[in-house]
PDB file of N, CA and C in Angstrom:
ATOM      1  N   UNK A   1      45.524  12.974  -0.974  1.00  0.00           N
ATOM      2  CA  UNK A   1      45.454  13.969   0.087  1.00  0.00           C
ATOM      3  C   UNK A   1      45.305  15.352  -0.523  1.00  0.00           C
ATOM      4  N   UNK A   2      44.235  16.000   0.261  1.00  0.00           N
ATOM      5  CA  UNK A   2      44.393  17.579  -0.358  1.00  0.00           C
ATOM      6  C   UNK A   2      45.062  18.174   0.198  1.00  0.00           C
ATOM      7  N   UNK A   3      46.218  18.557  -0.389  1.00  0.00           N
ATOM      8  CA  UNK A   3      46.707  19.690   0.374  1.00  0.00           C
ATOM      9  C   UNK A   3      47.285  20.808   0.134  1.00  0.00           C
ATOM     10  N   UNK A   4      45.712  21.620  -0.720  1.00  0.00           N
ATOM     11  CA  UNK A   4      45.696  22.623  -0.413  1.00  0.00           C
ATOM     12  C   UNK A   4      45.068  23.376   0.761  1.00  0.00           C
ATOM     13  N   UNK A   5      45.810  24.631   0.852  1.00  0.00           N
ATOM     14  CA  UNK A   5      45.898  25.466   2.057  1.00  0.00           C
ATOM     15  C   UNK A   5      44.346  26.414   1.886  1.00  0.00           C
ATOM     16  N   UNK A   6      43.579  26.236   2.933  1.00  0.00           N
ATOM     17  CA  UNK A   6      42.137  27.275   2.612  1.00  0.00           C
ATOM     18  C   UNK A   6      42.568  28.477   3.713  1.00  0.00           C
ATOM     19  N   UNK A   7      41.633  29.297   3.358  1.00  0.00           N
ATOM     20  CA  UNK A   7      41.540  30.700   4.676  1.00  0.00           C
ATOM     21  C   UNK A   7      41.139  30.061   5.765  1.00  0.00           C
ATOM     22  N   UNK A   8      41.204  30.238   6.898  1.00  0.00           N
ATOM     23  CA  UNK A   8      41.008  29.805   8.069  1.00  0.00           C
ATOM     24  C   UNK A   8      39.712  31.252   8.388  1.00  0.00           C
ATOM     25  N   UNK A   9      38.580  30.795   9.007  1.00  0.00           N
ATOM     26  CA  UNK A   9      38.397  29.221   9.350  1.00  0.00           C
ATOM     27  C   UNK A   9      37.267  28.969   8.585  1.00  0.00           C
ATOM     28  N   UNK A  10      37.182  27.393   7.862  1.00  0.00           N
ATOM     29  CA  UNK A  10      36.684  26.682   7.315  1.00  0.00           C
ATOM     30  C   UNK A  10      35.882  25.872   7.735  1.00  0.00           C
ATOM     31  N   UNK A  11      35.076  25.130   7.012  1.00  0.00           N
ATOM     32  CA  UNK A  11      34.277  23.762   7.489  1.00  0.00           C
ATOM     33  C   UNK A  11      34.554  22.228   6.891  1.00  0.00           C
ATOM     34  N   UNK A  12      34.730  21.674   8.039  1.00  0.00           N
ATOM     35  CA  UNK A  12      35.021  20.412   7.576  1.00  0.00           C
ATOM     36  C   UNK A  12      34.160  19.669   8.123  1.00  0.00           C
ATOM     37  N   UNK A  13      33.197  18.608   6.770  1.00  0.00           N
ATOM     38  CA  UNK A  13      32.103  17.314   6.709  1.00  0.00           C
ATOM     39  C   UNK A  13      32.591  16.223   6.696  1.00  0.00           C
ATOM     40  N   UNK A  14      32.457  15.307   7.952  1.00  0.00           N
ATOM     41  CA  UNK A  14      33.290  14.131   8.061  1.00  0.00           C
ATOM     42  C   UNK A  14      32.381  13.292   7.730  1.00  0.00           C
ATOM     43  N   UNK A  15      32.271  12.220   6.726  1.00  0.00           N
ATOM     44  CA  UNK A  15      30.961  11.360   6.470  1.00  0.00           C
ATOM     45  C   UNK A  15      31.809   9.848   6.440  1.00  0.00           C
ATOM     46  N   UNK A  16      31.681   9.401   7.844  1.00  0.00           N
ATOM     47  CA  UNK A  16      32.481   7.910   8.289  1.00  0.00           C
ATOM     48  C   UNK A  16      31.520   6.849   8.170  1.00  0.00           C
ATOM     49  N   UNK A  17      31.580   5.730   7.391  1.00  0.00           N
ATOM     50  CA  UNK A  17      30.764   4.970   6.740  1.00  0.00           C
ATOM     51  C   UNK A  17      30.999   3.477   6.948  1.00  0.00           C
ATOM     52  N   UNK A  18      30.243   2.595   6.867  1.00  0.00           N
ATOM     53  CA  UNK A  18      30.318   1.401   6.714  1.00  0.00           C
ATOM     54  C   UNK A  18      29.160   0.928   5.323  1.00  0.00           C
ATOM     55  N   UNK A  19      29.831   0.563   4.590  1.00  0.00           N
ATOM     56  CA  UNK A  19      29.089  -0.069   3.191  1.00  0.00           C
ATOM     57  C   UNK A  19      28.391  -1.533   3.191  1.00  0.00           C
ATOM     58  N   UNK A  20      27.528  -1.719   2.675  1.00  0.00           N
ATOM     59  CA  UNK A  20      27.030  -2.998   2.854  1.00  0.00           C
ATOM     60  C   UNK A  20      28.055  -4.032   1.759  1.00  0.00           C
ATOM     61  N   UNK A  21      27.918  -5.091   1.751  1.00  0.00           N
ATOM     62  CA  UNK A  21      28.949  -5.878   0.777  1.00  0.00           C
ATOM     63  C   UNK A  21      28.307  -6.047  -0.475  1.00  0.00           C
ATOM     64  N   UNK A  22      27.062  -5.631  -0.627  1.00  0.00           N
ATOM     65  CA  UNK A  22      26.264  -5.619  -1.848  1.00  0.00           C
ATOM     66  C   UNK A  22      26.473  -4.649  -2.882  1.00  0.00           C
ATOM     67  N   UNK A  23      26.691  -3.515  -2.068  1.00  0.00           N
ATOM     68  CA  UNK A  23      27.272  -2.156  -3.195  1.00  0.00           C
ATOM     69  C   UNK A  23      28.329  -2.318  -3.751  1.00  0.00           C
ATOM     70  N   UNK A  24      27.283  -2.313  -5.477  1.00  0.00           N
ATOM     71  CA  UNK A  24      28.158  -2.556  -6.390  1.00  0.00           C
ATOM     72  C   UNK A  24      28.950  -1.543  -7.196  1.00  0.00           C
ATOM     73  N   UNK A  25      28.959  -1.500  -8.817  1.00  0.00           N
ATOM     74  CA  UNK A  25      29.141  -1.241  -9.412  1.00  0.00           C
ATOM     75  C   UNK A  25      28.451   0.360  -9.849  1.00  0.00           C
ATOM     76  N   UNK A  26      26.712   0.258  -9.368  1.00  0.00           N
ATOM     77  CA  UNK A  26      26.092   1.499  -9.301  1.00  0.00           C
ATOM     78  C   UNK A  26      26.395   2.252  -8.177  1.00  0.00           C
ATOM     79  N   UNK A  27      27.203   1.963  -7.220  1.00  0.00           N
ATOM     80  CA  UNK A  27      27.615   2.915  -6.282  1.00  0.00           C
ATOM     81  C   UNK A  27      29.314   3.413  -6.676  1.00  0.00           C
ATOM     82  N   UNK A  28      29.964   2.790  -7.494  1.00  0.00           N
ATOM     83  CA  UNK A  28      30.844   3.041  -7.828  1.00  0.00           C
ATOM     84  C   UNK A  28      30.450   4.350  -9.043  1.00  0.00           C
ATOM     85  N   UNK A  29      29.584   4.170  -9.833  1.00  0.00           N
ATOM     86  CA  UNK A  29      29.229   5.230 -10.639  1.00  0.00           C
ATOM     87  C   UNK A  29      28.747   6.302 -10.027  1.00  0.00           C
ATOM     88  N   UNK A  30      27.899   5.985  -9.020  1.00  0.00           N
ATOM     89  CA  UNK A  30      27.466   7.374  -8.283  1.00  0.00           C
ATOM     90  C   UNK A  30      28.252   8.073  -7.610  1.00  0.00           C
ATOM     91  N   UNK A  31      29.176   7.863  -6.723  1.00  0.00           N
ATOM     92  CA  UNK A  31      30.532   8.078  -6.375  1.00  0.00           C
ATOM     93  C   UNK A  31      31.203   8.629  -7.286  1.00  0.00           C
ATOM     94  N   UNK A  32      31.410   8.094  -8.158  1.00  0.00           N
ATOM     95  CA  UNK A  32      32.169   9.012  -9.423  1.00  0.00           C
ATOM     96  C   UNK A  32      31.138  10.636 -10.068  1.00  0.00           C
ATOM     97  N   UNK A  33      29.654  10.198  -9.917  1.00  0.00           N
ATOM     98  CA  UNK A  33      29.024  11.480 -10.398  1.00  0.00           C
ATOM     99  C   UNK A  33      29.524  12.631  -9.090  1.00  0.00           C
ATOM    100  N   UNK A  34      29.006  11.661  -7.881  1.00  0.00           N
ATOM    101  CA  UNK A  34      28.903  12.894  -7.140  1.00  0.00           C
ATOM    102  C   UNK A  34      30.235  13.482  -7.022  1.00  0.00           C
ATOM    103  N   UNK A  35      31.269  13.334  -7.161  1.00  0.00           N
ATOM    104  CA  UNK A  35      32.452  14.112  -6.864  1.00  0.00           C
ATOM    105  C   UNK A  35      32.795  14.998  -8.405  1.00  0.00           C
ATOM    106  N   UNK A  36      32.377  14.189  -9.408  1.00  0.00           N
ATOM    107  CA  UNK A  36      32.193  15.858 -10.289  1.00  0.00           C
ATOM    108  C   UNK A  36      31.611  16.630 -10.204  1.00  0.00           C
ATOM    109  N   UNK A  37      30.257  16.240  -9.722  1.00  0.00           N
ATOM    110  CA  UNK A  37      29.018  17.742  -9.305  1.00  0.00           C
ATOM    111  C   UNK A  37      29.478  18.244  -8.285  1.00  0.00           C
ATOM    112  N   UNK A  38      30.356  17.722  -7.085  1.00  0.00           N
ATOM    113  CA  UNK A  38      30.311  18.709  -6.247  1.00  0.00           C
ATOM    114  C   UNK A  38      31.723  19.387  -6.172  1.00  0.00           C
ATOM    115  N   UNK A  39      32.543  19.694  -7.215  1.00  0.00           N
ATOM    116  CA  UNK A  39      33.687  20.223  -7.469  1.00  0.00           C
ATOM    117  C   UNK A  39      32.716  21.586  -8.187  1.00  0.00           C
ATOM    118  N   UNK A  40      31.672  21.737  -8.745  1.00  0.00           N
ATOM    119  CA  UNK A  40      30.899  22.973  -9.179  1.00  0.00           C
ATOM    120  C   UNK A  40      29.929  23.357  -8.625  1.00  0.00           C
ATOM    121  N   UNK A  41      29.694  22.715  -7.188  1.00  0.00           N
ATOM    122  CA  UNK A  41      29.018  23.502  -6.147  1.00  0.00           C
ATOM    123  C   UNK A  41      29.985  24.536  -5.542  1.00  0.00           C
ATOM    124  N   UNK A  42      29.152  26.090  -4.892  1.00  0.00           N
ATOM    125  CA  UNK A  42      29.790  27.029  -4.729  1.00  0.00           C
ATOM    126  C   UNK A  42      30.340  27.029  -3.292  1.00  0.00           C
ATOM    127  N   UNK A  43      31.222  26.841  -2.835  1.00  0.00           N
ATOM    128  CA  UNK A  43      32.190  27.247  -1.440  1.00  0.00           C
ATOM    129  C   UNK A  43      32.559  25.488  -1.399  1.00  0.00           C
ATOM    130  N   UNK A  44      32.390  25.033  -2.172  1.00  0.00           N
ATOM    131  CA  UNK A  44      33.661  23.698  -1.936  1.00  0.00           C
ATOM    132  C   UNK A  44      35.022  24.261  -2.193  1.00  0.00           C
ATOM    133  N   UNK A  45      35.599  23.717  -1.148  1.00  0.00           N
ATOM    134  CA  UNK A  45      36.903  23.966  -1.645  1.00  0.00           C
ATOM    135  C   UNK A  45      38.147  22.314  -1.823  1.00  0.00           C
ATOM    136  N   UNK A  46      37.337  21.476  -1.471  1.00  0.00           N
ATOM    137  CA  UNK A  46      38.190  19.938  -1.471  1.00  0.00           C
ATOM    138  C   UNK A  46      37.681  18.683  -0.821  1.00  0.00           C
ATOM    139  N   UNK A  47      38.292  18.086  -0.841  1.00  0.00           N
ATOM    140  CA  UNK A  47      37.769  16.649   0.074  1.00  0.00           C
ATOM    141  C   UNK A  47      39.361  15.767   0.247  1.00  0.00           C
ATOM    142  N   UNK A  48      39.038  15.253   1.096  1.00  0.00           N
ATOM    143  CA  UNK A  48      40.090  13.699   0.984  1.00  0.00           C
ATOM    144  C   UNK A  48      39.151  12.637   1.347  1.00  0.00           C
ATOM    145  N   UNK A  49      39.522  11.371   1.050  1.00  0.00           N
ATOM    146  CA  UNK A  49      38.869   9.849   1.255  1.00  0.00           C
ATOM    147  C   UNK A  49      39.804   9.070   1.225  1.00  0.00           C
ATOM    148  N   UNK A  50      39.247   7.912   2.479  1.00  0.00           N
ATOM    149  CA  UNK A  50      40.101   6.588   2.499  1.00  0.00           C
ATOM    150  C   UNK A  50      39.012   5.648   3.001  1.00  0.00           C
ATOM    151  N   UNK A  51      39.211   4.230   2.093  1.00  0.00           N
ATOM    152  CA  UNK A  51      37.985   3.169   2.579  1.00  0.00           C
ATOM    153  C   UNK A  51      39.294   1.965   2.382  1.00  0.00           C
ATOM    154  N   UNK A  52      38.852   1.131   3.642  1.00  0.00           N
ATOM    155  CA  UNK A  52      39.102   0.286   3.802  1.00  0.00           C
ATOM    156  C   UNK A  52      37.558  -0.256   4.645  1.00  0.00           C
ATOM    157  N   UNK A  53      37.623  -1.275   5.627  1.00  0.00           N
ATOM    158  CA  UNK A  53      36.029  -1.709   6.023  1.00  0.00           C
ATOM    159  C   UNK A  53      35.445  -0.341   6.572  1.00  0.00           C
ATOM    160  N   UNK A  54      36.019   0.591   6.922  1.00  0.00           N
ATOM    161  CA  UNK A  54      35.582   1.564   7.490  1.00  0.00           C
ATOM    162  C   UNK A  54      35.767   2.700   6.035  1.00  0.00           C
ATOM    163  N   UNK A  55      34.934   3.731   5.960  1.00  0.00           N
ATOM    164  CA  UNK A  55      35.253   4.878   4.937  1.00  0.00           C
ATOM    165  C   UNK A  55      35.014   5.672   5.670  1.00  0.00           C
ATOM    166  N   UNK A  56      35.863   6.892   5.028  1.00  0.00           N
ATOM    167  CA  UNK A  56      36.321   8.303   5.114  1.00  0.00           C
ATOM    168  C   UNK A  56      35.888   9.219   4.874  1.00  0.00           C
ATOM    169  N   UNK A  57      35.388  10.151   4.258  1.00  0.00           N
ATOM    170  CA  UNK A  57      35.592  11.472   3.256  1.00  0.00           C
ATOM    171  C   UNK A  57      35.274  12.427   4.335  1.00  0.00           C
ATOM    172  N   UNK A  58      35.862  13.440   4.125  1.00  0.00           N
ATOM    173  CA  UNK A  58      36.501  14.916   4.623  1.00  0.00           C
ATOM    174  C   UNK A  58      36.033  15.752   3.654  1.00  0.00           C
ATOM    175  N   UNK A  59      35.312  16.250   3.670  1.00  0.00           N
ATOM    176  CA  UNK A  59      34.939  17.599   2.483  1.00  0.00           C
ATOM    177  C   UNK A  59      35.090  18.877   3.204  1.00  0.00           C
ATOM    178  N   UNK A  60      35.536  20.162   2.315  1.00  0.00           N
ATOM    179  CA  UNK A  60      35.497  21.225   2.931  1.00  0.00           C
ATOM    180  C   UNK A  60      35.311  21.963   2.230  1.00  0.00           C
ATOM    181  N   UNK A  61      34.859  23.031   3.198  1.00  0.00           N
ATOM    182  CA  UNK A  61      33.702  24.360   2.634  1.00  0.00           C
ATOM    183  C   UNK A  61      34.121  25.357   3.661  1.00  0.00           C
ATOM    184  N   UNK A  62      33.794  26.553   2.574  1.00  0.00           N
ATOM    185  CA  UNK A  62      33.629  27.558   3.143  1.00  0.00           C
ATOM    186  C   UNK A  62      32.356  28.463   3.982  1.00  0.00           C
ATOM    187  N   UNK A  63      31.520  27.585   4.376  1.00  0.00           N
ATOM    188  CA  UNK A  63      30.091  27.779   4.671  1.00  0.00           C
ATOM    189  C   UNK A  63      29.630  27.189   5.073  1.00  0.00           C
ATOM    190  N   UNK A  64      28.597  27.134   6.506  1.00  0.00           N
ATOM    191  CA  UNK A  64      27.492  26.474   6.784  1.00  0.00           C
ATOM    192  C   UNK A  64      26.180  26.484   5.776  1.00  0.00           C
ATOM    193  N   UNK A  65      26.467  27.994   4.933  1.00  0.00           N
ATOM    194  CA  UNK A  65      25.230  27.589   4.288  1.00  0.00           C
ATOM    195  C   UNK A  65      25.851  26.996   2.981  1.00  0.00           C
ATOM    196  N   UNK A  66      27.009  26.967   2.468  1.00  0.00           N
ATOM    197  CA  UNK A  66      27.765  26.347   1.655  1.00  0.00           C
ATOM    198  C   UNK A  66      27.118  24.787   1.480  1.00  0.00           C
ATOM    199  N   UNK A  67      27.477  24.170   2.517  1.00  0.00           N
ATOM    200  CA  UNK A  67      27.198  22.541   3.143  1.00  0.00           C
ATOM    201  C   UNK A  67      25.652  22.513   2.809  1.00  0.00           C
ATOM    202  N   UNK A  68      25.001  23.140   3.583  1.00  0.00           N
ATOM    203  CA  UNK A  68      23.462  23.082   3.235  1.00  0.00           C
ATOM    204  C   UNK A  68      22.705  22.997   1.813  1.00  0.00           C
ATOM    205  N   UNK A  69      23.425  23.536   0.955  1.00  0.00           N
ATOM    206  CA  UNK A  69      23.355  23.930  -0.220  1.00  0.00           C
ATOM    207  C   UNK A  69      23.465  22.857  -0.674  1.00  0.00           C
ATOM    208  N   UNK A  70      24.393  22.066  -0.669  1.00  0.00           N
ATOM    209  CA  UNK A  70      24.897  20.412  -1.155  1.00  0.00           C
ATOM    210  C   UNK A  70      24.114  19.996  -0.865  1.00  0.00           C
ATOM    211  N   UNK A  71      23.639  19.896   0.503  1.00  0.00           N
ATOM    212  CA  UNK A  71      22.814  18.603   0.815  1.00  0.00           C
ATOM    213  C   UNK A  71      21.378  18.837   0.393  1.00  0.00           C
ATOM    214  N   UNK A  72      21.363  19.784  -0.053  1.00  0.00           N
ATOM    215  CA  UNK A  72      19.748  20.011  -0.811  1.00  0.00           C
ATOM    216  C   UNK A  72      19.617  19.541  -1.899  1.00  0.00           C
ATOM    217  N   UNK A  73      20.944  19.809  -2.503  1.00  0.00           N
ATOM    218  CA  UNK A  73      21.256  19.425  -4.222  1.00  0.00           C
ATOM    219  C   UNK A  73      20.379  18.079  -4.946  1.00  0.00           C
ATOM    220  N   UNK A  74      19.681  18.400  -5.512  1.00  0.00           N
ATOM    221  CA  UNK A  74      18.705  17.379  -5.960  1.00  0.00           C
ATOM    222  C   UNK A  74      19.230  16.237  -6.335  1.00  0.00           C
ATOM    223  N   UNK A  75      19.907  16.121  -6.932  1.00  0.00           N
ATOM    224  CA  UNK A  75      21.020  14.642  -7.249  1.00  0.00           C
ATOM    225  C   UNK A  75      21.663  14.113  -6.374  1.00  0.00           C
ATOM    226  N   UNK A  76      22.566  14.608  -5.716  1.00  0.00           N
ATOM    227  CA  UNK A  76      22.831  14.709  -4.332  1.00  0.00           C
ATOM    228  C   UNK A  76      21.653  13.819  -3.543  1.00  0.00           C
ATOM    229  N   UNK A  77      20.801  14.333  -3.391  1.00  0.00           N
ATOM    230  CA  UNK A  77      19.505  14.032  -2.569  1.00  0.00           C
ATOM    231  C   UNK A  77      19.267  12.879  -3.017  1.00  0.00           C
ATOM    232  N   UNK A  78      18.830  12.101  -3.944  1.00  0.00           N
ATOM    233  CA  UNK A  78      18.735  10.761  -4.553  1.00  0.00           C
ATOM    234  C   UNK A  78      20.322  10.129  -3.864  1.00  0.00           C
ATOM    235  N   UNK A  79      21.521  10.811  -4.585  1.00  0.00           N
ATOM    236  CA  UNK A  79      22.218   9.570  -3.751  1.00  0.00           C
ATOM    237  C   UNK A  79      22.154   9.435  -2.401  1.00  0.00           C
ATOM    238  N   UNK A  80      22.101  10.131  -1.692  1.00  0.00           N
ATOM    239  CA  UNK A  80      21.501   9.941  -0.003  1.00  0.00           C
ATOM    240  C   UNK A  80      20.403   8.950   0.084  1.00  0.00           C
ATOM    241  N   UNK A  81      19.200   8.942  -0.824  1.00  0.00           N
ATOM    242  CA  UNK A  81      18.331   7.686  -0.789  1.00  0.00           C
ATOM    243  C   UNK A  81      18.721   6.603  -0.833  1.00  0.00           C
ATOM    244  N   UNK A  82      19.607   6.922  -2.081  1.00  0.00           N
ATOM    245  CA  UNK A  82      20.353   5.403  -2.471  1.00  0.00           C
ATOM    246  C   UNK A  82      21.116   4.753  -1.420  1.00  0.00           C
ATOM    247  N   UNK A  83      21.941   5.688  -1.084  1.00  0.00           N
ATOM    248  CA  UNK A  83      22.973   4.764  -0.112  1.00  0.00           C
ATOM    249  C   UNK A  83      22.471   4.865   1.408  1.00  0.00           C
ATOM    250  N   UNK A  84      20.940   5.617   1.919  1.00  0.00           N
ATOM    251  CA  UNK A  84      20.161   4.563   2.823  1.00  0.00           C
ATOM    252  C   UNK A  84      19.911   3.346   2.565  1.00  0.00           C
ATOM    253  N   UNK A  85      18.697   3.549   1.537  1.00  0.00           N
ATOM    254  CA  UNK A  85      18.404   2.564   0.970  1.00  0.00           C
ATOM    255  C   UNK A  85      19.077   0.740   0.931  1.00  0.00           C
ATOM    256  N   UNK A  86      20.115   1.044   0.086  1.00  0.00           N
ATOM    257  CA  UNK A  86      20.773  -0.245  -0.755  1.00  0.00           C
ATOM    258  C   UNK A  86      21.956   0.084  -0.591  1.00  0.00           C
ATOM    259  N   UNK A  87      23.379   1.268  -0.230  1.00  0.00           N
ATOM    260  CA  UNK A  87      24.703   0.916   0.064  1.00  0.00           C
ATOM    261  C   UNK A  87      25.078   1.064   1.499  1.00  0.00           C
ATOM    262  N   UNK A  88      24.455   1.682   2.038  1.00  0.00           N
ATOM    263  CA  UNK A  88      25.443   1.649   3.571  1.00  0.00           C
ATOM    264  C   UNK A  88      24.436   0.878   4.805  1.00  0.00           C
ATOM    265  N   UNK A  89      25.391   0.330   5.294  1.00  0.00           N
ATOM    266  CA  UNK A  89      24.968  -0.228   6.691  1.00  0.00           C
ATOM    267  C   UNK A  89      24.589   0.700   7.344  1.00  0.00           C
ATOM    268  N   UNK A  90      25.370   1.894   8.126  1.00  0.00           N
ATOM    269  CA  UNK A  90      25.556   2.684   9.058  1.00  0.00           C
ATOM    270  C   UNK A  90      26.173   4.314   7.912  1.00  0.00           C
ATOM    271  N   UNK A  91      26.014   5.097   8.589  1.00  0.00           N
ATOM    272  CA  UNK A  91      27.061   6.497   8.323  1.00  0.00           C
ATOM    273  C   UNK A  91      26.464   7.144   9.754  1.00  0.00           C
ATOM    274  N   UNK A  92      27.695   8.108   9.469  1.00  0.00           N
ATOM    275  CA  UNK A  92      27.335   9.174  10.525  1.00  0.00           C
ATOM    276  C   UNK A  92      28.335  10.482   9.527  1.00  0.00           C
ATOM    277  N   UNK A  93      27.764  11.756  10.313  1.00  0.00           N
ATOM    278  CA  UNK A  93      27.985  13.409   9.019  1.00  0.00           C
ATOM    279  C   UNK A  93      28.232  13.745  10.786  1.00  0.00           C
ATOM    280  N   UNK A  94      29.425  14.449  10.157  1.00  0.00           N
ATOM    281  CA  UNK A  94      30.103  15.937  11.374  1.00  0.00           C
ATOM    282  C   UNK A  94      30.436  16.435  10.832  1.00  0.00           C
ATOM    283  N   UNK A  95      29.941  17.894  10.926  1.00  0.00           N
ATOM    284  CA  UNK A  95      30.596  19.200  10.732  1.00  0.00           C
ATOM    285  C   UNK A  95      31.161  20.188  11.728  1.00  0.00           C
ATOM    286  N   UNK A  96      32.099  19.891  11.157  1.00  0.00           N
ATOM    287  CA  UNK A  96      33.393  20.747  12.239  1.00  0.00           C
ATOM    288  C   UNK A  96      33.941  22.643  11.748  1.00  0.00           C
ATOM    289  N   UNK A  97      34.023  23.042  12.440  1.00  0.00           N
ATOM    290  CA  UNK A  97      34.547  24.191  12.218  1.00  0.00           C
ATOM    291  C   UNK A  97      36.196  24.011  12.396  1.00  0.00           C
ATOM    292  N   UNK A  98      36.813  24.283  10.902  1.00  0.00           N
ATOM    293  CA  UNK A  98      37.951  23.959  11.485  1.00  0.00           C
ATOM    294  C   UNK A  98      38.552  25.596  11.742  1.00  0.00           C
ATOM    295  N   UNK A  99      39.633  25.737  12.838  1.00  0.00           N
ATOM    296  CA  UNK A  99      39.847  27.425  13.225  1.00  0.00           C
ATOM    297  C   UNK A  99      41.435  27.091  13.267  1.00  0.00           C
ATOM    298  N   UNK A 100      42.111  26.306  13.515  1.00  0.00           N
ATOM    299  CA  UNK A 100      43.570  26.097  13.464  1.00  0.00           C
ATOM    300  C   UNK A 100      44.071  25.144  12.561  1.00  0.00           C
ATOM    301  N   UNK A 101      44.971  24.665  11.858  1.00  0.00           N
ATOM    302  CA  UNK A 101      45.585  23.627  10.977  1.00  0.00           C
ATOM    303  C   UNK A 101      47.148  23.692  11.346  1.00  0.00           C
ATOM    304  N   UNK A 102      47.786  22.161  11.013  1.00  0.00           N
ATOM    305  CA  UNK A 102      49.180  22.576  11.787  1.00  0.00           C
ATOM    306  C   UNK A 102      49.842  21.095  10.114  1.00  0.00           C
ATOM    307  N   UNK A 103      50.860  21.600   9.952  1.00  0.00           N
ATOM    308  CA  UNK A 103      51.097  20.910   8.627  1.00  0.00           C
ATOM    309  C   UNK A 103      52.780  20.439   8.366  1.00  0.00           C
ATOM    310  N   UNK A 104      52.730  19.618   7.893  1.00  0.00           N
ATOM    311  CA  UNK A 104      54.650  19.120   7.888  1.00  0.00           C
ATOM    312  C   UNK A 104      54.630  18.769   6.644  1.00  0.00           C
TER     313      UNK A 104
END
């Protein structure tokens, strides 16, 4: 869980997934690239993830054009092929403006 505290208000990318049962081992590596490259893209500020048959990830930014920026990211862009392609069944991407947070 991240939980660190950002400035309000932020953006949060919800990317809720279903994986095919075929994705292997090269999606496990790409997964691992992409979350080091995008810890040195500019206005990330975190993510959380949880997969069970259903997956998770929560990324957040400080920017709409922040987000845009990622998803242009040339490497980036290949894994989006890829996991049309050959890992995911289904996804769906929301971006939320988050303007309140409430925390225990």
């Amino acid at each position: 869980m991240d939980a660190t505290t950002h400035d309000l208000p932020y953006y949060a990318v919800i990317f809720t997934s279903i994986k095919r049962s075929e994705a292997g081992q090269d999606y496990i590596d790409m997964a691992r690239e992409m979350e080091e490259l995008v810890r040195n893209q500019p206005g990330y500020l975190g993510h959380e993830s949880a997969r069970d048959s259903l997956g998770i990830t929560v990324s957040y930014w400080e920017s709409l054009e922040a987000i845009a920026a990622w998803k242009k990211e040339a490497r980036h862009r290949q894994a989006q092929q890829q996991g049309r392609e050959k890992w995911y069944q289904q996804y769906i991407i929301r971006i939320c403006k988050v303007e309140k947070e409430y925390r225990f």
